[in-house]
Protein backbone atom coordinates (compact mmCIF):
# COMPACT_ATOMS: atom_id res chain seq x y z
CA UNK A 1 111.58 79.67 91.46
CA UNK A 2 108.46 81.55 92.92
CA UNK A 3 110.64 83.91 95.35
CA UNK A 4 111.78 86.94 94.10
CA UNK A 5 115.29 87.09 96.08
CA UNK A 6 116.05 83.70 94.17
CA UNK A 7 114.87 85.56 90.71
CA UNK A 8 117.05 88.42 91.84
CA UNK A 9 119.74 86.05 92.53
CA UNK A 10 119.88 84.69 88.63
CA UNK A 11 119.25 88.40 87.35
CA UNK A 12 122.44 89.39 89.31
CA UNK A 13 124.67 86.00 87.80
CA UNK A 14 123.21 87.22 84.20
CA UNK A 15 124.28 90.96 84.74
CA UNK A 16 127.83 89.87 86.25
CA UNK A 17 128.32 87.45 83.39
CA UNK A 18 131.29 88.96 81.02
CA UNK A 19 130.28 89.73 77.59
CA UNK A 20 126.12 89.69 79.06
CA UNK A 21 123.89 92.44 76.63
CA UNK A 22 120.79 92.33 79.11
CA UNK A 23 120.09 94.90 81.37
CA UNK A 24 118.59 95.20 84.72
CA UNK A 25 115.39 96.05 82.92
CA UNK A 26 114.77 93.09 80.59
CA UNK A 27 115.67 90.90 82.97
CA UNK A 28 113.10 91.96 85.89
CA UNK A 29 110.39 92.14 83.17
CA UNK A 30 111.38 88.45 81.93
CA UNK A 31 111.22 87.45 85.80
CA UNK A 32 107.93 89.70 86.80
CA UNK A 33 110.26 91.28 89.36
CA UNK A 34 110.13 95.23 90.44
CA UNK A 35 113.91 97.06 89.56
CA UNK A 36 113.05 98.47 92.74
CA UNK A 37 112.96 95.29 94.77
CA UNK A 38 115.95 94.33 93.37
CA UNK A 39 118.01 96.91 95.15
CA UNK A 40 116.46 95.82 98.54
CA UNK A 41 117.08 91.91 97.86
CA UNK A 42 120.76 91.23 97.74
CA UNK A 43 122.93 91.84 100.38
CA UNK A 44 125.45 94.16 98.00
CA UNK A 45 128.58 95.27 98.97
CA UNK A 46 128.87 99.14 99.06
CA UNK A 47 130.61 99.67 96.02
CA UNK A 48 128.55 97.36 94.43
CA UNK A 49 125.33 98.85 95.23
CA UNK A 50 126.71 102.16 93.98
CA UNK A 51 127.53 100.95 90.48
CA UNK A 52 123.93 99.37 90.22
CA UNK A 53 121.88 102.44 91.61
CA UNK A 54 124.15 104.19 88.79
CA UNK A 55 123.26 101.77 85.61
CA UNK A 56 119.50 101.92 87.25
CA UNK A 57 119.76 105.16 86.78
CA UNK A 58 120.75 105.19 83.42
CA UNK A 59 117.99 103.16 82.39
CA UNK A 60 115.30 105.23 83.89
């Protein structure tokens, strides 16, 4: 899995899994993937990209 948009793929599955206690930053680190980049990968819905730019946020 040498792409990132697969690697943000997985990091998405992990954050939308119920009871998950990673966040957005452990998991890019683990996958040597930009938060950044992230944002830009995934086709999010609106609402969706809103919640993540706000727990990005929070982590910064």
């Amino acid at each position: 899995m040498d792409k990132p948009s697969a690697k943000y793929e997985v990091i998405h599955e992990i954050i939308s899994m119920e009871g998950n206690l990673q966040n957005i930053k452990e998991l890019c680190a683990i996958a040597g993937v930009s938060r950044s980049g992230r944002s830009s990968a995934l086709p999010y819905p609106p609402s969706e990209q809103r919640e993540c730019n706000t727990i990005i946020k929070f982590y910064l």
